[in-house]
Protein backbone atom coordinates (compact mmCIF):
# COMPACT_ATOMS: atom_id res chain seq x y z
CA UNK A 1 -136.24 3.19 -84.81
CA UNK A 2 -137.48 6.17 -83.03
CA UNK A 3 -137.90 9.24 -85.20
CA UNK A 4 -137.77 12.89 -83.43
CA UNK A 5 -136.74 15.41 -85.92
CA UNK A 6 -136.19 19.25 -85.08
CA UNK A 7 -136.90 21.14 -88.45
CA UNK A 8 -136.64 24.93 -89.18
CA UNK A 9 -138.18 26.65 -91.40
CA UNK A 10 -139.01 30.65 -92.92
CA UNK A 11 -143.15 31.82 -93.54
CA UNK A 12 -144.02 35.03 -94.68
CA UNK A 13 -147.47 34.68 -92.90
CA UNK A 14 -148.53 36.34 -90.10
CA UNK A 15 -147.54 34.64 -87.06
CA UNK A 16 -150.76 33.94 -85.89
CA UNK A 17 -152.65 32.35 -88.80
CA UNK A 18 -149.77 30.60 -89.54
CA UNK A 19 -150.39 28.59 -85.92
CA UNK A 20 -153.72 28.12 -86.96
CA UNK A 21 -153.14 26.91 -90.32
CA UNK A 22 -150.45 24.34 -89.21
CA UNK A 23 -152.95 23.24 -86.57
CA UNK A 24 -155.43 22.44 -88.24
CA UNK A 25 -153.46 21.23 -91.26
CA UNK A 26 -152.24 18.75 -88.84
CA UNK A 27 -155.26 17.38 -87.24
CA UNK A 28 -156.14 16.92 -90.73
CA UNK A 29 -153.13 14.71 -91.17
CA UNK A 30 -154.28 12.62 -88.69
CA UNK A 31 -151.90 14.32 -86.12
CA UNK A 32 -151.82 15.34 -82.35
CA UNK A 33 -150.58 19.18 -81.31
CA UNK A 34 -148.63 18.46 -78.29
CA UNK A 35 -147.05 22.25 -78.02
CA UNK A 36 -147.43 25.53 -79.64
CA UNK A 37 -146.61 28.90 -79.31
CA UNK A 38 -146.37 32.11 -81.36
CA UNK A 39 -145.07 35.54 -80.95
CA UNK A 40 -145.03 38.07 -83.48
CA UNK A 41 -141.30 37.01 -85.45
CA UNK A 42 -141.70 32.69 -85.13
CA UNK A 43 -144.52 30.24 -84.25
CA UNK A 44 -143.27 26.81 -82.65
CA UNK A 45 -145.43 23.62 -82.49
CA UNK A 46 -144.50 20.25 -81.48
CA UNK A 47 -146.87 17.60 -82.93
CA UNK A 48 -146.81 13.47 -83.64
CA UNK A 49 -148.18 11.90 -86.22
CA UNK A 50 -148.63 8.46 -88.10
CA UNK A 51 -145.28 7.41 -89.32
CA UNK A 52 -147.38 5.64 -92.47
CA UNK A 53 -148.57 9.49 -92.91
CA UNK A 54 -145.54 11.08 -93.39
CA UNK A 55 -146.17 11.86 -97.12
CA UNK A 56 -148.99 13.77 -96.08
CA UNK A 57 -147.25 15.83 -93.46
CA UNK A 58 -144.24 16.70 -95.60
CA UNK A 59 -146.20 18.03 -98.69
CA UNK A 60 -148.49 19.51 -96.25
CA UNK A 61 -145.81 21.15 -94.45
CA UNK A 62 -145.13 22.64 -98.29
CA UNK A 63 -148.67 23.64 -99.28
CA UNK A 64 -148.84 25.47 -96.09
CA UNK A 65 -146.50 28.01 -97.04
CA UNK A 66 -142.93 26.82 -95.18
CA UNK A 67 -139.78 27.46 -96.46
CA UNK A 68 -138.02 24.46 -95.22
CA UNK A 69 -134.48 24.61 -94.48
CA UNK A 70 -132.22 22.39 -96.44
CA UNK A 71 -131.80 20.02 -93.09
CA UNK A 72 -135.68 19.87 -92.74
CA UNK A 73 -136.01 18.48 -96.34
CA UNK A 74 -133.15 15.98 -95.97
CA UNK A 75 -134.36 14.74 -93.07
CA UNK A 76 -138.16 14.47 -94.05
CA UNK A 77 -136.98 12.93 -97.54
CA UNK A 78 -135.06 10.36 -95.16
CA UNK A 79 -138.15 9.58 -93.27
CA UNK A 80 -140.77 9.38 -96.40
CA UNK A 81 -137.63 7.22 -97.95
CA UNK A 82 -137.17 5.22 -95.04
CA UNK A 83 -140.60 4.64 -94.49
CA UNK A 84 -142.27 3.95 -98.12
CA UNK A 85 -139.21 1.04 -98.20
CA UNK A 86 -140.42 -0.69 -94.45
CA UNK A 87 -143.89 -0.21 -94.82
CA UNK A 88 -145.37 -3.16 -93.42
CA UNK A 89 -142.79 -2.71 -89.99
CA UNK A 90 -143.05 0.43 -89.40
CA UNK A 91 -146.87 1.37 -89.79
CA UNK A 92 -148.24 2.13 -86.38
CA UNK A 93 -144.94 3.90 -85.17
CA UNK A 94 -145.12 7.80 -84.47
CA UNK A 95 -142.96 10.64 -85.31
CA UNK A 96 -142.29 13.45 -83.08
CA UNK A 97 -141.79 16.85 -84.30
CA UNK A 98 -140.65 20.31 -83.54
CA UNK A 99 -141.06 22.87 -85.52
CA UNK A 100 -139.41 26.03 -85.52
CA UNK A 101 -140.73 28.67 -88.10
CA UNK A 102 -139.46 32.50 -88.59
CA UNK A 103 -141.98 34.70 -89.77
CA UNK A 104 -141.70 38.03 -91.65
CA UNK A 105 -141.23 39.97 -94.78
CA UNK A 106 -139.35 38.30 -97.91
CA UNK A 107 -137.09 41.96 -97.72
CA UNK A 108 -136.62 41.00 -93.66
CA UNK A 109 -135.00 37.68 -94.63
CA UNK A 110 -132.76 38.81 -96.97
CA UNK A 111 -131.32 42.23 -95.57
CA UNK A 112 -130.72 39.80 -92.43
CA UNK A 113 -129.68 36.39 -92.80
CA UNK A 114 -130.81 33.68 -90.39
CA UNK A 115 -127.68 32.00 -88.72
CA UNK A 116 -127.47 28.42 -88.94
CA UNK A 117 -130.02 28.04 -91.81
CA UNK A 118 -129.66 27.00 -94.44
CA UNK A 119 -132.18 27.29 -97.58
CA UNK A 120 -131.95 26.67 -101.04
């Protein structure tokens, strides 16, 4: 099974240290950086990693600050799930991700709600 998961998330980092966190957070994971941009309100990076790796990219994902959505963590708790369960199968597959994360002030997210998200 292919996975290729689209997850959202919220930062209150500054845009661009954010994209250099989560690129180097996931080289450290053993990842590849296949995309990224940033502007001043999201950063977006597309990466692959490990599939046997994908505890280590979820709670990394965490440490580095993200406010998942509720649909990112269901879908990365599927993966870890689905993974830890076919271990020996699955181990060199990869995982493609894109990653969508709004940046900005805790008072910016809540005087203006972001449609379609989410979080919880």
């Amino acid at each position: 099974m292919l996975w290729k998961l689209q997850l959202s998330a919220l930062c209150v980092e500054d845009s661009s240290r954010l994209m250099r966190f989560l690129s180097g957070t996931i080289l450290a994971c053993g990842g590849w950086v296949l995309s990224r941009s940033c502007s001043e309100s999201d950063v977006r990076i597309g990466f692959e990693f490990e599939r046997s790796g994908c505890v280590e990219v979820y709670t990394s994902l965490i440490a580095a600050g993200l406010e998942l959505s509720q649909d990112a963590h269901q879908r990365l708790t599927e993966l870890c799930q689905c993974t830890r369960y076919r271990a020996l199968e699955v181990r060199e597959e990869t995982v493609e991700v894109e990653l969508e994360v709004l940046t900005g002030s805790r008072e910016r997210f809540a005087a203006r709600p972001v449609e379609g998200l989410k979080f919880g």
